[in-house]
Protein backbone atom coordinates (compact mmCIF):
# COMPACT_ATOMS: atom_id res chain seq x y z
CA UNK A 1 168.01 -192.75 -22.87
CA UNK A 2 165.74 -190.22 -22.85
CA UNK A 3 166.40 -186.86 -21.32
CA UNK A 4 164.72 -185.14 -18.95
CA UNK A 5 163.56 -181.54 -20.28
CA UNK A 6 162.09 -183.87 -23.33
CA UNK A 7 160.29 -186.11 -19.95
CA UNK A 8 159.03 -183.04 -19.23
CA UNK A 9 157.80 -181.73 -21.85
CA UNK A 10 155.95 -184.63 -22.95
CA UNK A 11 154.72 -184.90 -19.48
CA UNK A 12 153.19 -181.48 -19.50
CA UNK A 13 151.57 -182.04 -23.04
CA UNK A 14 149.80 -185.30 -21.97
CA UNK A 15 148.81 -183.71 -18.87
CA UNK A 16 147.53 -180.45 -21.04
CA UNK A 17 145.73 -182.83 -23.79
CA UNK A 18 144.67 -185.99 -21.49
CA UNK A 19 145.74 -188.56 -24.16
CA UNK A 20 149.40 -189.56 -25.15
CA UNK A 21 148.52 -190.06 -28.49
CA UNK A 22 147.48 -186.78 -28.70
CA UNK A 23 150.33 -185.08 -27.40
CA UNK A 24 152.75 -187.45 -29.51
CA UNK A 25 150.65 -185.90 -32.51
CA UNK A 26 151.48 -182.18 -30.99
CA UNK A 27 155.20 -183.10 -30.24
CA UNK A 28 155.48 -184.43 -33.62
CA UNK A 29 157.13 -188.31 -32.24
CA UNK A 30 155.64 -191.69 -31.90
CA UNK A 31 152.83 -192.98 -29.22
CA UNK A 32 155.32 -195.06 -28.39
CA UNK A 33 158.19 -192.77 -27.56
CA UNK A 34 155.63 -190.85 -25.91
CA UNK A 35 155.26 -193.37 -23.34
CA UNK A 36 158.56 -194.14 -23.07
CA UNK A 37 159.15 -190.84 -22.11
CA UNK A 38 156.66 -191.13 -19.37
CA UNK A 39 157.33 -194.51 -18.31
CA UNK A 40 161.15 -192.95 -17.62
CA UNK A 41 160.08 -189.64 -16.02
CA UNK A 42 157.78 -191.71 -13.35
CA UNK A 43 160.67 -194.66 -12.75
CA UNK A 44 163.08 -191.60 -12.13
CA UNK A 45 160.71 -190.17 -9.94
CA UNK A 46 159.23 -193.02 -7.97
CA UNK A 47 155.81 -191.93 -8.33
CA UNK A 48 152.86 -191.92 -10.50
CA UNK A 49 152.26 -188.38 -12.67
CA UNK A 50 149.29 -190.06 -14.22
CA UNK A 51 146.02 -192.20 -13.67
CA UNK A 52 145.20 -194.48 -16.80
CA UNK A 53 141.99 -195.61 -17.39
CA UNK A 54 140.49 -197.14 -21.13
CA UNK A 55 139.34 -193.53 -21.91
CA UNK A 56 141.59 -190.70 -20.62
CA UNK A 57 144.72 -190.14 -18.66
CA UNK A 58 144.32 -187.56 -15.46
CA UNK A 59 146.94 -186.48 -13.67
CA UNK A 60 147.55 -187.54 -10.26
CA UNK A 61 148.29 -185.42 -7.10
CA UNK A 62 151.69 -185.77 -7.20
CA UNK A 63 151.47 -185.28 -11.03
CA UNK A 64 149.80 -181.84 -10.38
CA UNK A 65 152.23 -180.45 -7.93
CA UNK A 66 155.55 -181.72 -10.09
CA UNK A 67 153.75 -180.01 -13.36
CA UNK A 68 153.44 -176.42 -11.56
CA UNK A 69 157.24 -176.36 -10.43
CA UNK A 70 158.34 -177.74 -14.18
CA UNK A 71 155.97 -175.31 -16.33
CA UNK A 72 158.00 -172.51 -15.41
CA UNK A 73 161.19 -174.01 -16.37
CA UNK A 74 159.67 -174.87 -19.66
CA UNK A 75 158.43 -171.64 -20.31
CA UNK A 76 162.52 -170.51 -19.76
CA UNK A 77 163.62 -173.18 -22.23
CA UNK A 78 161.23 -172.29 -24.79
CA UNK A 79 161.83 -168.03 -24.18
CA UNK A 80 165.84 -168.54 -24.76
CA UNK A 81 165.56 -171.52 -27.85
CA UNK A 82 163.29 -168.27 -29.34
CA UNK A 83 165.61 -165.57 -28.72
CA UNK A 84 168.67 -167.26 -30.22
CA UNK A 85 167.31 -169.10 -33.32
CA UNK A 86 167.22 -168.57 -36.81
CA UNK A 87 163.81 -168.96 -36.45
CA UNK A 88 163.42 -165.77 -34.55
CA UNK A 89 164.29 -164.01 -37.02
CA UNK A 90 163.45 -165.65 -40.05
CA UNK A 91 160.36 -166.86 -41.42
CA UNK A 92 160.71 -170.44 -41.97
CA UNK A 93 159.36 -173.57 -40.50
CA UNK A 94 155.77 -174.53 -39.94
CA UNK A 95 152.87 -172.00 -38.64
CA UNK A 96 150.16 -173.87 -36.88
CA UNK A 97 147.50 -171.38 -37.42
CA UNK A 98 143.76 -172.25 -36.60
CA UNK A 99 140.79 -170.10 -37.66
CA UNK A 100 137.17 -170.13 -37.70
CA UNK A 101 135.83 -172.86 -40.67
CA UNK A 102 133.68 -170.38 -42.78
CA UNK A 103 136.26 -167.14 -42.46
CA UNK A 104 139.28 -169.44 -42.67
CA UNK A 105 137.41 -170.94 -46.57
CA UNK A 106 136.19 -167.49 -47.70
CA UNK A 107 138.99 -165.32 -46.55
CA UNK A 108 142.13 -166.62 -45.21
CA UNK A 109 142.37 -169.68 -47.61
CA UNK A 110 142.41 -167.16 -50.91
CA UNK A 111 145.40 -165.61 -49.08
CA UNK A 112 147.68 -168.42 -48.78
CA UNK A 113 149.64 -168.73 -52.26
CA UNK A 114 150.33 -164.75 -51.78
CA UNK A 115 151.65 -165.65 -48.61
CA UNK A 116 153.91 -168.72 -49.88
CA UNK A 117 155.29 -166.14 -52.76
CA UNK A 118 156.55 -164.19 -50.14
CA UNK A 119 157.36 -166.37 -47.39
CA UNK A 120 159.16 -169.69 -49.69
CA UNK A 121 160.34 -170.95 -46.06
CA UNK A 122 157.14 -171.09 -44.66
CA UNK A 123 154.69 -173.73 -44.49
CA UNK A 124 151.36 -173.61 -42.87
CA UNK A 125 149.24 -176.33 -41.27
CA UNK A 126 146.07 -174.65 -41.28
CA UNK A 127 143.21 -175.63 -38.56
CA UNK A 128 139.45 -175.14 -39.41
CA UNK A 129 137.26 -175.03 -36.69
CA UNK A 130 134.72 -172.90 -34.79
CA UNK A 131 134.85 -173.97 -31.05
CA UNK A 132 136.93 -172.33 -28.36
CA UNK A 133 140.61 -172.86 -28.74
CA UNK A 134 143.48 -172.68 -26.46
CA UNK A 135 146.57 -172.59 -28.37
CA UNK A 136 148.86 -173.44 -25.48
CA UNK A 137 147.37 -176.67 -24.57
CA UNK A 138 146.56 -177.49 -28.16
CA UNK A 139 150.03 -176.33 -29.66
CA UNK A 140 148.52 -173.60 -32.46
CA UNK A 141 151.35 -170.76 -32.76
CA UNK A 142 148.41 -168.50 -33.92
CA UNK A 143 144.86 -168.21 -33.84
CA UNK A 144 142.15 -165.68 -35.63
CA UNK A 145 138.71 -165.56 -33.76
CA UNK A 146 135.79 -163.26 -34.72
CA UNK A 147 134.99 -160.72 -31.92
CA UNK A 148 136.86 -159.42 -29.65
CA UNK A 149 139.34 -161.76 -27.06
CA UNK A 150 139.31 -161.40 -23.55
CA UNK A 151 141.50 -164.29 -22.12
CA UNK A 152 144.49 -162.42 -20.65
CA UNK A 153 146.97 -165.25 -21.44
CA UNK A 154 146.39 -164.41 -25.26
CA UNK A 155 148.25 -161.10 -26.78
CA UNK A 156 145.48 -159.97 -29.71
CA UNK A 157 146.20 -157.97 -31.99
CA UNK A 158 142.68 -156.54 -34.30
CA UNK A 159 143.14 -157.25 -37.84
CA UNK A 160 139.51 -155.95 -39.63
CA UNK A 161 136.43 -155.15 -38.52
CA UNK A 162 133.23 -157.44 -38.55
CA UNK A 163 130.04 -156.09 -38.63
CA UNK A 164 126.38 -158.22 -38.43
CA UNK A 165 123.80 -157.90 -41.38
CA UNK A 166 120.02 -159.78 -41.55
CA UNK A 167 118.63 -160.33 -44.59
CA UNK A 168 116.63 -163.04 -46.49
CA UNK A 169 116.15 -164.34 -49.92
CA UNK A 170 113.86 -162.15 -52.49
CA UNK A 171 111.60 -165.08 -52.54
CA UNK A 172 110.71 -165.56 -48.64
CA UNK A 173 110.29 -161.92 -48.12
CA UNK A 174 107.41 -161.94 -51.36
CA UNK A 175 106.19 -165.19 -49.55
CA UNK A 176 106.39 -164.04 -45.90
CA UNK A 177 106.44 -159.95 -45.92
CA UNK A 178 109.73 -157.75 -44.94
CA UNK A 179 110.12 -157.45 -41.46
CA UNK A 180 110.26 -153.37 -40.10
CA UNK A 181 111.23 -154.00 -36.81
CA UNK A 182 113.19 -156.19 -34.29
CA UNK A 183 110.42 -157.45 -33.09
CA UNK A 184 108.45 -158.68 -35.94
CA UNK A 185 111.51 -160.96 -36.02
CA UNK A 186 109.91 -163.38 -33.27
CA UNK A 187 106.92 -163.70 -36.25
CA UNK A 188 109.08 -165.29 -39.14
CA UNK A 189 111.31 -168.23 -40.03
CA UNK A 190 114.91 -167.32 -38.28
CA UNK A 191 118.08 -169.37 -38.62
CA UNK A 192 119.59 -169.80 -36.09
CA UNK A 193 124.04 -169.91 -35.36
CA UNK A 194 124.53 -172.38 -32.49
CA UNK A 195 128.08 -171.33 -31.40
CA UNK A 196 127.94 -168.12 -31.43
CA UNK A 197 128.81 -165.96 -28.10
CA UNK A 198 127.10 -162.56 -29.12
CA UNK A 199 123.95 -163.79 -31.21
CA UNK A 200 122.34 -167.29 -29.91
CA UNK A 201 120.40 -169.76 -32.30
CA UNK A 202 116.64 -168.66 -30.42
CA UNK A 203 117.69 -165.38 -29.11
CA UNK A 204 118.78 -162.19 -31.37
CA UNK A 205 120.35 -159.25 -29.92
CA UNK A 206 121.02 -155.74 -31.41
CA UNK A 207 122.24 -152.39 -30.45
CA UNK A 208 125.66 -151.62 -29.75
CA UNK A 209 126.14 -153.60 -26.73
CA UNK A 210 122.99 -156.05 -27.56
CA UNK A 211 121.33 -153.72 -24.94
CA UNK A 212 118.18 -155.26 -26.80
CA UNK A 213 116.71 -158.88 -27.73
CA UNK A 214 114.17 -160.58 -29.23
CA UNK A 215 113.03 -164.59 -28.98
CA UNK A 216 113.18 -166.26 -32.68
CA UNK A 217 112.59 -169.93 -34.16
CA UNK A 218 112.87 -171.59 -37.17
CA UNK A 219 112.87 -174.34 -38.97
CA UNK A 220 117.04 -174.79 -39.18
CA UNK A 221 119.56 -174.41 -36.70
CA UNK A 222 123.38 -175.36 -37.29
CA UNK A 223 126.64 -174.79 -36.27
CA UNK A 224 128.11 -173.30 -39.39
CA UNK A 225 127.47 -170.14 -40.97
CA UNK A 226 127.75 -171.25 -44.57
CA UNK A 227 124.89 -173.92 -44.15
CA UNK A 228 122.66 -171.04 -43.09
CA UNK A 229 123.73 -168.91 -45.76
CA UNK A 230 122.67 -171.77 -48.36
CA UNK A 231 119.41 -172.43 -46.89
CA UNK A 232 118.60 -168.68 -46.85
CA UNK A 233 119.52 -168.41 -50.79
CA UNK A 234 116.80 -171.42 -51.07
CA UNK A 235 114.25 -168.73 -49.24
CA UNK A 236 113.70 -170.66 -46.29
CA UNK A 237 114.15 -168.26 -43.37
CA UNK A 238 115.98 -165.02 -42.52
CA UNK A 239 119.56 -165.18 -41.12
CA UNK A 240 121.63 -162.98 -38.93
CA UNK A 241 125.23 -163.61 -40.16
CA UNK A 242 128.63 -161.37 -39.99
CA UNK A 243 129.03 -159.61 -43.40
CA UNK A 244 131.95 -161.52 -44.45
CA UNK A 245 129.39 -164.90 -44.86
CA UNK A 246 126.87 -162.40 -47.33
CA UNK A 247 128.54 -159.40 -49.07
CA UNK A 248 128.78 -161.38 -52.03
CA UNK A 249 125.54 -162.49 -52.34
CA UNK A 250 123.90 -159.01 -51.37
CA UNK A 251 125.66 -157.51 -53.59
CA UNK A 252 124.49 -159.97 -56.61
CA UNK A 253 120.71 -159.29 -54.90
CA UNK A 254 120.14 -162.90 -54.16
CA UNK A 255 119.94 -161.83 -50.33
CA UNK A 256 118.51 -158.95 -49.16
CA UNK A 257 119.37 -156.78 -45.89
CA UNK A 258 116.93 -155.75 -43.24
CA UNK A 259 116.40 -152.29 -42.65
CA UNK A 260 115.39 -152.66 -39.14
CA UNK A 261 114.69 -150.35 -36.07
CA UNK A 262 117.91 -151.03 -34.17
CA UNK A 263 121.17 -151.90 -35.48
CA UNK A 264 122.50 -155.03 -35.82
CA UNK A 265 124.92 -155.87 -32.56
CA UNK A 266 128.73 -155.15 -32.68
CA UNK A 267 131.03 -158.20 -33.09
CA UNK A 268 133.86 -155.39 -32.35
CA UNK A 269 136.12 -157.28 -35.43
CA UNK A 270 138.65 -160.09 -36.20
CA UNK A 271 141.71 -160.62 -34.00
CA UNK A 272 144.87 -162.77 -34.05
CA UNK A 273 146.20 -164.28 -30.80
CA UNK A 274 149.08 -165.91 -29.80
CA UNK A 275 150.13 -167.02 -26.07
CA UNK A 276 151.05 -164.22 -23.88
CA UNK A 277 153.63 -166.02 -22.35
CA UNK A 278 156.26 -166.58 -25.19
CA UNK A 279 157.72 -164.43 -27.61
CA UNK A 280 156.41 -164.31 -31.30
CA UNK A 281 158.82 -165.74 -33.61
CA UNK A 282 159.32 -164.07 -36.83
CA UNK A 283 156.46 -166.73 -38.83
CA UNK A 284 153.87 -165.44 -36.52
CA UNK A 285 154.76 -161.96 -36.62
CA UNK A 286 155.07 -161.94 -40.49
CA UNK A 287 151.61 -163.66 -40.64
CA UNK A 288 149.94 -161.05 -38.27
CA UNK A 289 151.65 -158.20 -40.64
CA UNK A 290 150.45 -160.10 -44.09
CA UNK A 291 147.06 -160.17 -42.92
CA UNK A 292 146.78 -156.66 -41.85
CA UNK A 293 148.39 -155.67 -45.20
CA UNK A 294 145.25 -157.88 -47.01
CA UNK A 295 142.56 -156.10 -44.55
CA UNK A 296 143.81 -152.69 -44.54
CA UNK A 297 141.69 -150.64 -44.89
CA UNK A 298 138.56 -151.95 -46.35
CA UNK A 299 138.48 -155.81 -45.57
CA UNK A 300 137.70 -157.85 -48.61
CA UNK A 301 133.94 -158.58 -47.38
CA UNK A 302 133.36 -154.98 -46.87
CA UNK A 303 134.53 -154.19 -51.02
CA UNK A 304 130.85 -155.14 -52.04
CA UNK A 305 127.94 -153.26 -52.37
CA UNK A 306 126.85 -153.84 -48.93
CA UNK A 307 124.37 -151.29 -46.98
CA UNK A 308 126.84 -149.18 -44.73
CA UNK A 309 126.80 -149.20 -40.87
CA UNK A 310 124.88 -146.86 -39.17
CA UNK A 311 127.35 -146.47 -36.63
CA UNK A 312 129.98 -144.67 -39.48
CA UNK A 313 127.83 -142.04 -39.13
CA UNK A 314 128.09 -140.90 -35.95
């Protein structure tokens, strides 16, 4: 018979995720005992927690008003399990850590057998993906994310800094000329970044605080830096790309940086997160530690020949 802090729990993950497969995925059971679980939570109840319809489960009225009064209790369960298991103070078990698909390749992939020599115990499912994540509703224990965080149920901690760079293959600049300025930009082939938050795909900001913009097109837009980064090397257009995506190849010349009239726009650096709202058991705190360790103090994008930042000059 199932009992009812695991009811609620599945209850609130379904109603978090809007699927029960999904949260029997994030819960690590079947689809089946998922429903179950459900099915015995609303029969104790006498109500209905949840609409179902062919495409997504929504949670009812009486659904939303039992989920506020048992997320709190949840929260309580979860804070003492932490407090008094091994796992708070060991690193073992699995880390669900998600990170952006390009930096999580180039620099927190490399990282991972130093990490397993240290940490045996520890296995990692790593995430790769670009979007917005919430790791409460989505179950990560830690996420990185480029720029700086500002949702205030996330505790961030900055591992690196992350600076912006434009530059172009040797062969469009003969073809095309070397842009001077920011706004000769709006005159050539620019590739566009479609997710990003600081720099949009037609619109390129600079200065510290991207106090100023200019309107750009080109032939390519996509949603992943490392596509860009290839079509540049083939000399089709100019990119606008965080340093970590092109210290490698401006250091072996086949991309070269703009020297511009403003400075590229700050991405402020690369944070960690975790929910704000539990406490950090020892896997995520060792994690957080290893990668400052591995960034400290010149990040392994900045240990290129790359042009240095204006700004470490004043």
């Amino acid at each position: 018979m199932p009992d009812r802090v695991t009811e609620m729990q599945v209850f609130q993950k379904v109603a978090a995720l809007g699927s029960l497969s999904a949260a029997a995925r994030a819960l690590g059971m079947s689809q089946t005992m998922a429903t179950k679980h459900v099915a015995a939570l609303e029969g104790r109840l006498g109500v209905k927690l949840l609409h179902r319809t062919t495409r997504r489960l929504t949670v009812s009225e009486a659904g939303r008003t039992y989920l506020e009064a048992v997320e709190p209790i949840l929260d309580d369960i979860a804070e003492a399990d932490a407090q008094v298991s091994a796992e708070a103070t060991e690193v073992q078990g699995t880390l669900r850590l998600n990170v952006p698909v390009s930096f999580g390749i180039r620099e927190i992939s490399p990282l991972l057998p130093e990490l397993s020599r240290r940490h045996p115990a520890l296995r990692v499912d790593l995430g790769l993906n670009d979007r917005h994540i919430n790791p409460v509703e989505e179950g990560w224990d830690l996420i990185v994310r480029i720029g700086a965080l500002t949702d205030s149920t996330l505790v961030a901690r900055r591992l690196a800094p992350c600076r912006m760079v434009v530059c172009a293959a040797p062969t469009y600049l003969s073809r095309h000329g070397t842009p001077a300025s920011v706004a000769e930009l709006s005159d050539h082939n620019c590739l566009g970044y479609t997710l990003s938050r600081a720099v949009s795909a037609d619109r390129w900001c600079f200065g510290a605080k991207g106090e100023a913009s200019v309107a750009v097109r080109g032939t390519l837009q996509a949603n992943n830096g490392d596509a860009l980064v290839t079509a540049a090397l083939g000399g089709q257009g100019i990119i606008y790309q965080p340093t970590f995506l092109v210290s490698r190849e401006v250091a072996a010349g086949h991309l070269v940086p703009l020297n511009l009239d403003c400075q590229p726009v700050s991405l402020d650096g690369v944070y960690a997160a975790y929910p704000a709202n539990r406490r950090p058991p020892a896997k995520v705190r060792a994690m957080i530690d290893f990668l400052v360790r591995q960034f400290t103090p010149i990040p392994p994008w900045e240990r290129y020949s790359m042009p240095a930042d204006p700004r470490s000059a004043a």
